[in-house]
Protein backbone atom coordinates (compact mmCIF):
# COMPACT_ATOMS: atom_id res chain seq x y z
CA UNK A 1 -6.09 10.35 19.29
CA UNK A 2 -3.49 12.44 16.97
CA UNK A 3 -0.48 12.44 18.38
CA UNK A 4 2.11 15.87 17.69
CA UNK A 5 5.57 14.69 16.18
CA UNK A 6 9.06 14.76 17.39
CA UNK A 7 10.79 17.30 15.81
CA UNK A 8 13.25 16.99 12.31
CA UNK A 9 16.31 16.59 14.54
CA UNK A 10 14.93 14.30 16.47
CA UNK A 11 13.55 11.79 14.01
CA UNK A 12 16.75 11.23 12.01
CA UNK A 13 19.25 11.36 14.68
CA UNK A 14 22.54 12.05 12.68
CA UNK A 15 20.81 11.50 9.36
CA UNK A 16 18.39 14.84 8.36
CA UNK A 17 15.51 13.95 5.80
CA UNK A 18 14.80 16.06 2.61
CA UNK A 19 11.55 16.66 0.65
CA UNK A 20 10.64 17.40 -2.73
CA UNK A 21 9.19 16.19 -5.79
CA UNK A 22 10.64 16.07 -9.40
CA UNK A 23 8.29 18.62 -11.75
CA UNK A 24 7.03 15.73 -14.75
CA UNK A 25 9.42 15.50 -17.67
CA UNK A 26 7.22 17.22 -20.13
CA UNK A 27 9.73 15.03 -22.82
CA UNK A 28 8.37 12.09 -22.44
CA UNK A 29 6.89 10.63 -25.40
CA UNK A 30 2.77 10.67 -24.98
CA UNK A 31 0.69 7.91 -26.72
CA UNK A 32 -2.91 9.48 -26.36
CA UNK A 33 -5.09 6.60 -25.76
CA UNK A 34 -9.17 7.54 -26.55
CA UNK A 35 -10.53 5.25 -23.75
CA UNK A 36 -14.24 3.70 -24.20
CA UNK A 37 -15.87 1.25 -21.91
CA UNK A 38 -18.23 -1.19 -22.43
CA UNK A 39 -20.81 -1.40 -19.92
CA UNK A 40 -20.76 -5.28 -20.72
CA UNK A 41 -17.63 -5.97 -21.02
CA UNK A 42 -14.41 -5.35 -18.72
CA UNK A 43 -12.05 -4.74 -21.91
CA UNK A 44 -11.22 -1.29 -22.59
CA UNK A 45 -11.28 -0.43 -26.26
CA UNK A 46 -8.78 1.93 -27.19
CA UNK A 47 -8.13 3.93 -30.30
CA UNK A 48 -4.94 5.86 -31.01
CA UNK A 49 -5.73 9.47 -31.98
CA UNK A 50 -4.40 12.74 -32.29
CA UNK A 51 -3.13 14.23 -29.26
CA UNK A 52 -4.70 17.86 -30.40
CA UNK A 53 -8.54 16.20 -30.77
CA UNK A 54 -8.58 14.27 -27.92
CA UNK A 55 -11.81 15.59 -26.31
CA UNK A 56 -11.46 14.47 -22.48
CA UNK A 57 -14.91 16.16 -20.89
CA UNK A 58 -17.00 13.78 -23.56
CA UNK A 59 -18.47 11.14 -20.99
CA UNK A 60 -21.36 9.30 -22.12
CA UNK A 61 -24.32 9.91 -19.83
CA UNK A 62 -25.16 6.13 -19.58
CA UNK A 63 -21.99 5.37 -17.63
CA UNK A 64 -21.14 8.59 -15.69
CA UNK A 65 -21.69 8.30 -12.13
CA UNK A 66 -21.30 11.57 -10.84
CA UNK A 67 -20.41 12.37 -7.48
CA UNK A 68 -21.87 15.30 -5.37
CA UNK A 69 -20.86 14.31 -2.06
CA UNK A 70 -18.84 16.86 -0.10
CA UNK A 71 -14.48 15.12 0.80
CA UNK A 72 -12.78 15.32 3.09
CA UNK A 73 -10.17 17.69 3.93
CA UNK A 74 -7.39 17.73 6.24
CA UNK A 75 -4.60 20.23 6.97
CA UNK A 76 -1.61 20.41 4.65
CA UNK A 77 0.73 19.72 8.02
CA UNK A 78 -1.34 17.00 8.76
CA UNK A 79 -1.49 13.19 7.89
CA UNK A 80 -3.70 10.40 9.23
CA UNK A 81 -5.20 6.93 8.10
CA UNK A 82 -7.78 7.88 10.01
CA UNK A 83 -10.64 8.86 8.05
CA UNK A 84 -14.64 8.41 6.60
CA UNK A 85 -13.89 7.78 3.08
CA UNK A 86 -11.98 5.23 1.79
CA UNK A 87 -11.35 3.65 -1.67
CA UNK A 88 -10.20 -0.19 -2.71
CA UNK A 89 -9.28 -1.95 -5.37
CA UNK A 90 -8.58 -5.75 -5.54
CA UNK A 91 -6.13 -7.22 -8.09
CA UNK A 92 -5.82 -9.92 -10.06
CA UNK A 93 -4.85 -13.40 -8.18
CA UNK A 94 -4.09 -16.77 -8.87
CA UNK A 95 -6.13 -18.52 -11.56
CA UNK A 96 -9.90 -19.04 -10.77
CA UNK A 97 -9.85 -22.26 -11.30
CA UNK A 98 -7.29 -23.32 -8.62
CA UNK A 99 -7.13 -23.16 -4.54
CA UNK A 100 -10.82 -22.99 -4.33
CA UNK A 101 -12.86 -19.86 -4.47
CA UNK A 102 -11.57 -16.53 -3.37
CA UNK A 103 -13.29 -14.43 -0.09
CA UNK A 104 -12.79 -10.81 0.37
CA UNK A 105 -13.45 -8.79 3.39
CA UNK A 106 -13.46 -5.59 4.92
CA UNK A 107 -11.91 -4.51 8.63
CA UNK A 108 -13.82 -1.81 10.43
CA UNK A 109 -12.07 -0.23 13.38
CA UNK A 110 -13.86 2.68 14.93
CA UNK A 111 -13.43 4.34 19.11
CA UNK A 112 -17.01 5.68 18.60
CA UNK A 113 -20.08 4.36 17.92
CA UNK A 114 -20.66 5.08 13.97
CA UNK A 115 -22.75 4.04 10.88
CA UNK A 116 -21.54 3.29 7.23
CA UNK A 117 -21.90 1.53 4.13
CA UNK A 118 -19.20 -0.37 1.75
CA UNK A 119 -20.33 0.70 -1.80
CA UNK A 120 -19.94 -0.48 -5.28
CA UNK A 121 -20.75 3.22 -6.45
CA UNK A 122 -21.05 1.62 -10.22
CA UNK A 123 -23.02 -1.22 -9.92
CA UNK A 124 -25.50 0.85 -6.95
CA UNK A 125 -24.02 -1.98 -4.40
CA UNK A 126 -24.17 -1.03 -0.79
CA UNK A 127 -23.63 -3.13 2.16
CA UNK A 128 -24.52 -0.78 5.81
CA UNK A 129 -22.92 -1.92 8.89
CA UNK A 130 -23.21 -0.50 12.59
CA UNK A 131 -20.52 -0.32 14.90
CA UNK A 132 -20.39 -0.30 18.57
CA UNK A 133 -18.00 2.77 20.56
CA UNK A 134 -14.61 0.83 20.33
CA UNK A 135 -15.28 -2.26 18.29
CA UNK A 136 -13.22 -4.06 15.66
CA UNK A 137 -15.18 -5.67 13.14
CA UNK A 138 -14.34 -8.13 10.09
CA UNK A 139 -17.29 -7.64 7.26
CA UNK A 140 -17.14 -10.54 4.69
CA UNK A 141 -18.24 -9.29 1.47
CA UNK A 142 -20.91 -11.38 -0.67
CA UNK A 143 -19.22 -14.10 -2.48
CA UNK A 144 -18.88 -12.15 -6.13
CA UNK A 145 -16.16 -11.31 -8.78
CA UNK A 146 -14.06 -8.31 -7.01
CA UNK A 147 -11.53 -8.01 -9.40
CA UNK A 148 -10.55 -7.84 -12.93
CA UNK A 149 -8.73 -10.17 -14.38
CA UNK A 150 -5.85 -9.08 -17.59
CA UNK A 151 -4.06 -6.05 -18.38
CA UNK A 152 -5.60 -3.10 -19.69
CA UNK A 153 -8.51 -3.94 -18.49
CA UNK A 154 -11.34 -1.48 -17.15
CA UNK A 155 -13.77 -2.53 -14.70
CA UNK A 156 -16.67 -1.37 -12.50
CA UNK A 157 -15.49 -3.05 -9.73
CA UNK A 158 -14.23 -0.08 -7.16
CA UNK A 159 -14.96 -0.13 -3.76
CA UNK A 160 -16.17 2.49 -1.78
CA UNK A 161 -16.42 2.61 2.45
CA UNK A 162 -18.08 5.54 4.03
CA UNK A 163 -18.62 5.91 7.72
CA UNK A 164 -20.49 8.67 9.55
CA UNK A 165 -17.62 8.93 12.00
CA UNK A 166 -13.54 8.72 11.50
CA UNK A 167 -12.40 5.13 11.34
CA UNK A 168 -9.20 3.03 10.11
CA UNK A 169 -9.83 0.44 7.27
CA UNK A 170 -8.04 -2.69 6.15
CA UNK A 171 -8.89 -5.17 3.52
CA UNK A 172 -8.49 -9.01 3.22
CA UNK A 173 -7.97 -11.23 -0.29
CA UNK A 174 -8.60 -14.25 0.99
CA UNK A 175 -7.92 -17.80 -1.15
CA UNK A 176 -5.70 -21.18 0.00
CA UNK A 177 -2.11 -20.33 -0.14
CA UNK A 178 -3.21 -17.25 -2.21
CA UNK A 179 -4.26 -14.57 1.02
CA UNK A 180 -2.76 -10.76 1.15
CA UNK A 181 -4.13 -7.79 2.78
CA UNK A 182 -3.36 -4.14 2.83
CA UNK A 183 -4.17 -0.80 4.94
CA UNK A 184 -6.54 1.65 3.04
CA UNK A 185 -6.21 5.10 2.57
CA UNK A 186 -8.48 7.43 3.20
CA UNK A 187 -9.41 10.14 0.56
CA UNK A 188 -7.60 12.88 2.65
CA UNK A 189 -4.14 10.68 1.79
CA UNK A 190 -4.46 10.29 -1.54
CA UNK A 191 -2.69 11.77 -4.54
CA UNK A 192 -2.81 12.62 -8.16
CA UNK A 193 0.46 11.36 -8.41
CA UNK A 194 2.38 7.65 -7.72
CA UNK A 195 5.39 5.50 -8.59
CA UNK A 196 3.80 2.21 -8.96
CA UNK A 197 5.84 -0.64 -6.28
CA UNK A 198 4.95 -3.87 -7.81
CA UNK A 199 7.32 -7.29 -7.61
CA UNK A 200 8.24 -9.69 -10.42
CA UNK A 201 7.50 -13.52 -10.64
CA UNK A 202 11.05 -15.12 -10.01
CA UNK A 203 10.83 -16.84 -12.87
CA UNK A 204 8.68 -14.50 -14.77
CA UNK A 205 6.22 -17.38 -15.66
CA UNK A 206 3.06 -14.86 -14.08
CA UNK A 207 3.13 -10.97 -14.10
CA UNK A 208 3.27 -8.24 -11.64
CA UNK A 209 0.56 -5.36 -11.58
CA UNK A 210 -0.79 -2.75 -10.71
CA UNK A 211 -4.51 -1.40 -10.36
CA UNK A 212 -5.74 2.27 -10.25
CA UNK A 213 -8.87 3.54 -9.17
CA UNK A 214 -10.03 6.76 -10.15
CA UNK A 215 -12.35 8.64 -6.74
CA UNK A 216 -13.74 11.61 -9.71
CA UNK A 217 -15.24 11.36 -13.05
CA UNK A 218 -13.93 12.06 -16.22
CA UNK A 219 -10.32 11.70 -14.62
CA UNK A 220 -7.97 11.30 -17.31
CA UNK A 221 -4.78 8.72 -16.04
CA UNK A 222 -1.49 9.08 -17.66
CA UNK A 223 0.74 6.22 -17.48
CA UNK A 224 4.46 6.02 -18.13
CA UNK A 225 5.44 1.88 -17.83
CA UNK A 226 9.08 0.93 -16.33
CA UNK A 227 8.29 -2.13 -18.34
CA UNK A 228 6.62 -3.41 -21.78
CA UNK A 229 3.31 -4.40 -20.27
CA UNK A 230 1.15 -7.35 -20.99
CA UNK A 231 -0.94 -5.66 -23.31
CA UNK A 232 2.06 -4.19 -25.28
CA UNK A 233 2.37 -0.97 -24.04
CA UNK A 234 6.28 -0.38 -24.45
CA UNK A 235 8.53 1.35 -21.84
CA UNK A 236 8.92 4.73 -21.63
CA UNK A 237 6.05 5.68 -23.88
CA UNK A 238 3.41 7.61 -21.77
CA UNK A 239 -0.69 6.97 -22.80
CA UNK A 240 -3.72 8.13 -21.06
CA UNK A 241 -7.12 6.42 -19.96
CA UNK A 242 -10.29 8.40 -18.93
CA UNK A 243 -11.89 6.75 -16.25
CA UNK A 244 -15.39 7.54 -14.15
CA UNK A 245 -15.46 7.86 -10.17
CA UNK A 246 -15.41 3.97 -9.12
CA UNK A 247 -13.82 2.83 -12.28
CA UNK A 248 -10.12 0.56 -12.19
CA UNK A 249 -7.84 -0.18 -14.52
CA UNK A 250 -5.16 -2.90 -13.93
CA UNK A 251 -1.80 -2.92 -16.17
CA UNK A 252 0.15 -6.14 -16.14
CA UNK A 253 3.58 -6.62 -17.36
CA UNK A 254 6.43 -10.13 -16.81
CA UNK A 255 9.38 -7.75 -15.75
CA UNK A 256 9.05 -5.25 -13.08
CA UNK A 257 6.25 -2.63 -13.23
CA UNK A 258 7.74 -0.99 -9.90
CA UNK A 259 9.07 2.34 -11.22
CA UNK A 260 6.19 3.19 -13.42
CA UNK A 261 4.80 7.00 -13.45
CA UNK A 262 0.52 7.24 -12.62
CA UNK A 263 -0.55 10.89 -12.56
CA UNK A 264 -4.30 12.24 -12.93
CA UNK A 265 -3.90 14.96 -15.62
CA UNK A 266 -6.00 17.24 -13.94
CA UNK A 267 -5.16 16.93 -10.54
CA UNK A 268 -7.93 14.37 -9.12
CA UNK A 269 -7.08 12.24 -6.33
CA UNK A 270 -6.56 8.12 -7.41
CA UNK A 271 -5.42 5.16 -5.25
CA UNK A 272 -3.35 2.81 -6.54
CA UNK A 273 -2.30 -0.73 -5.52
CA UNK A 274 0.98 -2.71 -6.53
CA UNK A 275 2.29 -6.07 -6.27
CA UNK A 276 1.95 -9.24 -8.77
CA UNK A 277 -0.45 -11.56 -9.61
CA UNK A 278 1.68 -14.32 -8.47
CA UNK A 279 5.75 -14.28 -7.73
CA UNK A 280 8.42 -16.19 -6.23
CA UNK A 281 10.51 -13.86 -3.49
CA UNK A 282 13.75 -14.24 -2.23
CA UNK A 283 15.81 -15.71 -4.94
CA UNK A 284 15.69 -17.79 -7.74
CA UNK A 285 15.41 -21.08 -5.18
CA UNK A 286 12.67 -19.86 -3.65
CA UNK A 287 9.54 -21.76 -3.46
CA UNK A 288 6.53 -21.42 -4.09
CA UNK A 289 4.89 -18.40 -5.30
CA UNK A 290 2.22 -16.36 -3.51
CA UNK A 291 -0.23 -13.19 -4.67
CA UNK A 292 1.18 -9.85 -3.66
CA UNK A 293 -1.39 -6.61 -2.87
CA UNK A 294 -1.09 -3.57 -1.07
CA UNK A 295 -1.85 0.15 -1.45
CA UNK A 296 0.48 2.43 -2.86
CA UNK A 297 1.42 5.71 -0.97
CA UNK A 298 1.04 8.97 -3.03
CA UNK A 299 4.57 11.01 -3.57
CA UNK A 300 2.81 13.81 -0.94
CA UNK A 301 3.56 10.86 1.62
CA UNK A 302 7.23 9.64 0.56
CA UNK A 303 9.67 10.55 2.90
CA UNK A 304 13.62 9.89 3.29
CA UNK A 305 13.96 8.21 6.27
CA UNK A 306 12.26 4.60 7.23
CA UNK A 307 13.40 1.72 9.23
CA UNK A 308 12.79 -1.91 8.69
CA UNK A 309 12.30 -4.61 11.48
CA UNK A 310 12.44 -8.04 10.02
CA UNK A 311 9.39 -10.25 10.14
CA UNK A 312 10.64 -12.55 13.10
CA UNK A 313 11.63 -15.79 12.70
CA UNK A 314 11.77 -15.58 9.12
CA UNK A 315 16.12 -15.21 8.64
CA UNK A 316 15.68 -11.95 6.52
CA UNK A 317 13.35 -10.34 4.57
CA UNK A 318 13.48 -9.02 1.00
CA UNK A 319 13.76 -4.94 0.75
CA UNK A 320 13.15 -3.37 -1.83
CA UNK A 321 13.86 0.66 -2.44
CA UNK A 322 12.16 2.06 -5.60
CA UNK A 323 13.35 5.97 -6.11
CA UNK A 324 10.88 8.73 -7.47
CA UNK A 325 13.62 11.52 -8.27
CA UNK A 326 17.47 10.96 -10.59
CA UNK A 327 20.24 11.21 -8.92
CA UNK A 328 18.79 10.02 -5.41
CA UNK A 329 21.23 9.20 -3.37
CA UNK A 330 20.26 5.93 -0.67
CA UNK A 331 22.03 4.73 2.06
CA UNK A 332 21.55 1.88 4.70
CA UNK A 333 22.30 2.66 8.49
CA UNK A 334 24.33 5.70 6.78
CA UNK A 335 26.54 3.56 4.68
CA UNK A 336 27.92 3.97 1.27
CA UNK A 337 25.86 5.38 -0.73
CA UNK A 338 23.25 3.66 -3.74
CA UNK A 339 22.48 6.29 -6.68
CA UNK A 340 19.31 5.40 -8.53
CA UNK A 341 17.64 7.57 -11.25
CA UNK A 342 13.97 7.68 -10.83
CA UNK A 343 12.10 4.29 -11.19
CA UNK A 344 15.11 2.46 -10.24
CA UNK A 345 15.15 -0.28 -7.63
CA UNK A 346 17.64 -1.61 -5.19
CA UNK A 347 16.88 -4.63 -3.59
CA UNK A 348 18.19 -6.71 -0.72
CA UNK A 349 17.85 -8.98 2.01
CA UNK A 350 17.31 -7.20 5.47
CA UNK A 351 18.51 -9.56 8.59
CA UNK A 352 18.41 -7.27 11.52
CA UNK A 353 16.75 -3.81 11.94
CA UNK A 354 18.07 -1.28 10.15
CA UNK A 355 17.75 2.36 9.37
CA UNK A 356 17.38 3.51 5.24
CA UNK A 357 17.68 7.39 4.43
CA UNK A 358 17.52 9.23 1.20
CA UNK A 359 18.22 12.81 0.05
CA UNK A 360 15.06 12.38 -2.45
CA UNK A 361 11.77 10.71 -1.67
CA UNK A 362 11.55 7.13 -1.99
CA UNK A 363 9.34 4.35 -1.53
CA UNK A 364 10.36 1.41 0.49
CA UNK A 365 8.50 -2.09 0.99
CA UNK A 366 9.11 -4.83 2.67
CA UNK A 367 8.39 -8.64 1.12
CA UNK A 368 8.35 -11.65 3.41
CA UNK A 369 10.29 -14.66 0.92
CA UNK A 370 8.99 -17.82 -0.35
CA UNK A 371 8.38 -20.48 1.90
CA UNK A 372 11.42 -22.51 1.40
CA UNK A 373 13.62 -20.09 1.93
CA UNK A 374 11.92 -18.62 5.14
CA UNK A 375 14.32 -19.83 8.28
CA UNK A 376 10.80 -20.68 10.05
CA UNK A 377 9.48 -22.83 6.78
CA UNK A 378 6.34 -20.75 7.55
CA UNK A 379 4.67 -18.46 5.39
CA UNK A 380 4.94 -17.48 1.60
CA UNK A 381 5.74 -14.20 -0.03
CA UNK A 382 3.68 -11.17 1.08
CA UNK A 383 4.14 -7.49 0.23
CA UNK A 384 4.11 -4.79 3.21
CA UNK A 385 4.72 -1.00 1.74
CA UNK A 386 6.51 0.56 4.49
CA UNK A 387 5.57 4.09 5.60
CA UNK A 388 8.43 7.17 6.47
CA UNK A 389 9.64 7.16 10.21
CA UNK A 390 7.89 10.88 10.13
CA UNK A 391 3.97 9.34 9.87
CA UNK A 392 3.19 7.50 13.60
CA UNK A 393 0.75 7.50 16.01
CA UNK A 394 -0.51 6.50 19.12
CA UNK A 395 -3.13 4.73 19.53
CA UNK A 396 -4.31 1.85 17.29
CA UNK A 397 -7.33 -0.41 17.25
CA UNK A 398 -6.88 -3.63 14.73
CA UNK A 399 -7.43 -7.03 14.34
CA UNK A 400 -5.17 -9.87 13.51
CA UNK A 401 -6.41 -11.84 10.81
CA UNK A 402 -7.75 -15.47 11.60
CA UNK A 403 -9.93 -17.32 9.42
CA UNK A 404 -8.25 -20.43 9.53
CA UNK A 405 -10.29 -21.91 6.68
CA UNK A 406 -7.76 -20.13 4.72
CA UNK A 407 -4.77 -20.99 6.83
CA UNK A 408 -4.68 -24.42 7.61
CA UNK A 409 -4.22 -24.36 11.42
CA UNK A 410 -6.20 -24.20 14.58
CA UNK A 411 -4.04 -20.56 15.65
CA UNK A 412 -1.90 -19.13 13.27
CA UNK A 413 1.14 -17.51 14.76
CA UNK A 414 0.87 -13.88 14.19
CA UNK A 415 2.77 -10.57 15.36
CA UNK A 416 3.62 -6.99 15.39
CA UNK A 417 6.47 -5.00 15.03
CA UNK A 418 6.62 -1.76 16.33
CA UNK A 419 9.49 1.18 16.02
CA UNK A 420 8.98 4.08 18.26
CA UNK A 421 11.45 6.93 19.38
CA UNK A 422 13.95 6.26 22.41
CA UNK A 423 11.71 8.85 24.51
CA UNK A 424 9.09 6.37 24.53
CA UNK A 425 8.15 4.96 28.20
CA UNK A 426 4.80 3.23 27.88
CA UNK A 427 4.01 0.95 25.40
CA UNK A 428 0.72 -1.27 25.93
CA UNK A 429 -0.44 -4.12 23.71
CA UNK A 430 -4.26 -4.91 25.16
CA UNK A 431 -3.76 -3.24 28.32
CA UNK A 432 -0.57 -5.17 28.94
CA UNK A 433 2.85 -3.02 29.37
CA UNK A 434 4.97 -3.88 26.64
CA UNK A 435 7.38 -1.14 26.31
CA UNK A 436 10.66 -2.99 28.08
CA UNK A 437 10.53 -5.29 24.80
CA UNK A 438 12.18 -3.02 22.40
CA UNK A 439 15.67 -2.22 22.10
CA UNK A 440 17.71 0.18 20.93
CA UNK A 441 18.81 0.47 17.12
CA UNK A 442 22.42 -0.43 16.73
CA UNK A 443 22.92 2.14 14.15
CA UNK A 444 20.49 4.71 15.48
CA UNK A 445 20.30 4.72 19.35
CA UNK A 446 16.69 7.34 18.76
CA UNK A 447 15.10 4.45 18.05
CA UNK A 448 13.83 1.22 19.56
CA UNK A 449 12.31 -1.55 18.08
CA UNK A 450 10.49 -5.03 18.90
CA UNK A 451 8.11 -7.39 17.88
CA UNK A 452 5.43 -8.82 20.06
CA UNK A 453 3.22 -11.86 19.67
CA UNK A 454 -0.53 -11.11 19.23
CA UNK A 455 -3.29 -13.45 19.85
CA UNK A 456 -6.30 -14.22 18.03
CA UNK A 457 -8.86 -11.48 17.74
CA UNK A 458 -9.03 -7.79 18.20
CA UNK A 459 -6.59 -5.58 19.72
CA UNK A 460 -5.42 -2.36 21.25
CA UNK A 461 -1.78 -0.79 20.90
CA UNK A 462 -1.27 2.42 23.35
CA UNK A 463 2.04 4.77 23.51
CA UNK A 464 2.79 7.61 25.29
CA UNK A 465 4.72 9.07 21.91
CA UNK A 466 3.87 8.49 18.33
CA UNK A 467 4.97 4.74 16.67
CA UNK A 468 5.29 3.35 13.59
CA UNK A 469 3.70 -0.92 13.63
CA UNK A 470 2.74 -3.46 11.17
CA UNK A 471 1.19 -6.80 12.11
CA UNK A 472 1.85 -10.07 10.49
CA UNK A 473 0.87 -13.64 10.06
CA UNK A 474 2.57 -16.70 8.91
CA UNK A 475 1.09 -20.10 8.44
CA UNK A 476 1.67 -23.00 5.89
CA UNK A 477 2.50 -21.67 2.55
CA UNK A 478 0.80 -18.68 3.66
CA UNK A 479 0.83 -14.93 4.80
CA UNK A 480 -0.52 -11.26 5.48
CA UNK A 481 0.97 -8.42 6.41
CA UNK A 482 -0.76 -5.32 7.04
CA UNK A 483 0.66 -1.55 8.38
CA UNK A 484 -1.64 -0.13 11.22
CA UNK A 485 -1.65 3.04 9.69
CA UNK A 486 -0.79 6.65 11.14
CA UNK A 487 -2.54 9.65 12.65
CA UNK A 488 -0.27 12.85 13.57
CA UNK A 489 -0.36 16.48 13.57
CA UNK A 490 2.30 18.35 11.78
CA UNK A 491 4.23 14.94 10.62
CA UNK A 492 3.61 15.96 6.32
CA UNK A 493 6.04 18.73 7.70
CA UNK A 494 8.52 16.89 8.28
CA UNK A 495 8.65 14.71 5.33
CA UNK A 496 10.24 17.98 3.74
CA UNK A 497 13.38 17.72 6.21
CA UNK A 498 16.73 17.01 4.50
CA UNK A 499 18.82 13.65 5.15
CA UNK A 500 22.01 14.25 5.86
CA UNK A 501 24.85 11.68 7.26
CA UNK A 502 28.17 12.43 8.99
């Protein structure tokens, strides 16, 4: 069920939020890159050319997979993870050779009875599943190579799930000590244009990265790196790859790739994941290192106002604000202001909930820390993309994510934190009123927040006004964390809002 948002007023509560996107800076530098792929081989082969000759509708016939299908479309006011086409990438993880083979997964949540596929639209893969009205459903995919593995590297390897009916959509990268999952997008979400939120390596020993995944052929991908990547692609210097519908390239870099520019020339939609390979969070004691993966919100979907609630148990959680826009001006709970230029990051350690705001769109994310520096000594790092105040709902169907294999105990501790607006008066977790467990923000009395323990299995989270939850799960050395997603009429509106505080 779509629930209609508060209004402007109400959602920032003395703090107003502001919309808008910087036009591209038409200065920067362009390294035209004339893309070919291999069928055998996942290494793109590029060839520096003359920006004027670059022919971009050339796609050879034995490689184009063209797709007729009819998208979807929703309103322009509109925003929802709810959807019947959806589009993952996995990224690079630890080495193959260590922690044992990797298993990925799909999560399937659907209130009506409904049909799909997941699809491997390059390779002709597809894998149909049937659910029942109201079912939750983990699908383990066949035990294969999901991801690529280098920078600059092109691969068939995009992932496709289609359902006859709307449904929400997570994904699991299993491996020991090595597991991270992430909310999908549907196509209605995505965007043309992104600022990459990756993470370094603490002791930048393994890189961060990034994947994209083009959803149209012939989509030509400029990219503008924060950082010199791993394939020697400096800073600053923008170059293009042409990639088919189903097609990802992953860009991997030892400093921070958060802050680079991804934009589909001609307007196509792409999703795009961030993290790293493998990093250290929370300082440079922290130990050990952990994969980070999640998707990447398009700048249509950046807002200026989001508020964190700290993993519990956990003493404080990394934070990290990337900006999209110069001159944005950040605060915390409406405190003195952070200027960043776009691509720059702030970063800190979050101990309590708190409120961030922006004049400019920003992205915001979340990291739980290495294990030895967790208060709990549970869990390793794990990256959780946060999503604007403005983009709730209320109603939810998910499923907290339990293969032990993985984690190393009989019942993994595992919760979800929830921020909803002060009007709220029902709150139900499986049937089970849950609302009198959130409390007010100190610094913004609008909103309440709370955490509340979930057990194993599938589950149901019910409000009488839209709310914003992620769940989460800690075990030895080990974690996921995964937003449940939104589904609201008229909330893009309010993304435009201006932030203002007293």
């Amino acid at each position: 069920m779509r629930h209609i948002v508060l209004t402007a007023a109400a959602l920032v509560t003395g703090c107003a939020p502001e919309f808008g996107i910087a036009p591209k800076d038409d200065t920067v530098p362009v390294q035209d890159t004339d893309v070919t792929v291999d069928s055998d081989t996942d290494v793109v082969d590029t060839e520096i050319v003359d920006t004027d000759t670059v022919d971009t509708d050339v796609v050879d016939s034995d490689t184009d997979v063209v797709d007729t299908d009819t998208h979807e479309v929703l309103p322009d006011a509109d925003a929802s993870t709810v959807g019947t086409r959806f589009w993952l990438a996995f990224m690079d993880n630890i080495e193959l050779a260590y922690n044992g083979p990797p298993k990925m997964s799909v999560i399937v949540a659907t209130d009506v009875a409904t049909t799909g596929a997941i699809e491997v639209p390059r390779t002709g893969l597809s894998l149909p599943f049937t659910l029942a009205a109201g079912e939750v459903r983990e699908i383990g995919l066949p035990a294969a190579s999901w991801y690529a593995i280098g920078s600059g590297v092109t691969s068939d390897l995009g992932v496709r799930i289609v359902a006859d009916d709307p449904v929400s959509v997570w994904a699991v990268h299993y491996r020991q000590y090595f597991s991270e999952a992430s909310l999908l997008l549907p196509e209605p979400e995505l965007d043309a244009t992104y600022t990459v939120l990756a993470h370094p390596d603490g002791d930048a020993s393994h890189p961060s990265e990034f994947v994209v995944l083009a959803t149209r052929d012939a989509t030509e991908v400029e990219i503008v790196p924060s950082v010199l990547t791993a394939d020697l692609h400096p800073a600053g210097l923008a170059y293009r790859v042409t990639l088919q519908a189903g097609q990802t390239y992953q860009v991997q870099g030892f400093e921070d790739l958060s802050g680079t520019h991804v934009q589909a020339v001609g307007g196509e939609p792409l999703a795009v994941f961030g993290g790293a390979q493998r990093a250290e969070v929370g300082g440079p004691t922290c130990r050990p290192d952990s994969t980070l993966w999640d998707q990447v919100p398009g700048h249509k979907r950046l807002g200026t106002a989001y508020v964190v609630v700290p993993f519990t148990g956990q003493g404080g959680d990394t934070t990290k604000i990337v900006a999209t826009q110069d001159n944005t001006e950040v605060r915390r709970d409406c405190g003195t202001p952070i200027l960043l230029d776009a691509g720059e990051v702030s970063t800190f350690s979050a101990r309590v909930p708190e409120r961030i705001t922006s004049d400019k769109p920003i992205l915001v994310a979340q990291l739980n820390d290495s294990q030895s520096c967790n208060a709990s000594n549970l869990g390793d790092p794990s990256l959780q993309i946060l999503q604007p105040v403005a983009l709730v709902r209320d109603h939810v169907r998910f499923a907290s994510i339990d293969d032990t294999t993985y984690f190393h105990v009989a019942t993994r501790p595992q919760r979800v934190n929830v921020t909803a607006p002060s009007t709220l008066t029902t709150l139900t977790l499986d049937g089970v009123e849950q609302a009198a467990s959130l409390t007010p923000l100190a610094s913004a009395p609008a909103w309440k927040t709370g955490s509340l323990v979930l057990a194993p299995g599938s589950h149901e989270l019910a409000a009488d006004v839209g709310v914003s939850a992620h769940s989460y799960g800690f075990s030895d050395y080990d974690a996921t964390t995964t937003h449940l997603g939104y589904d609201c009429v008229g909330c893009a509106t309010l993304l435009a809002a201006p932030t203002t505080c007293p």
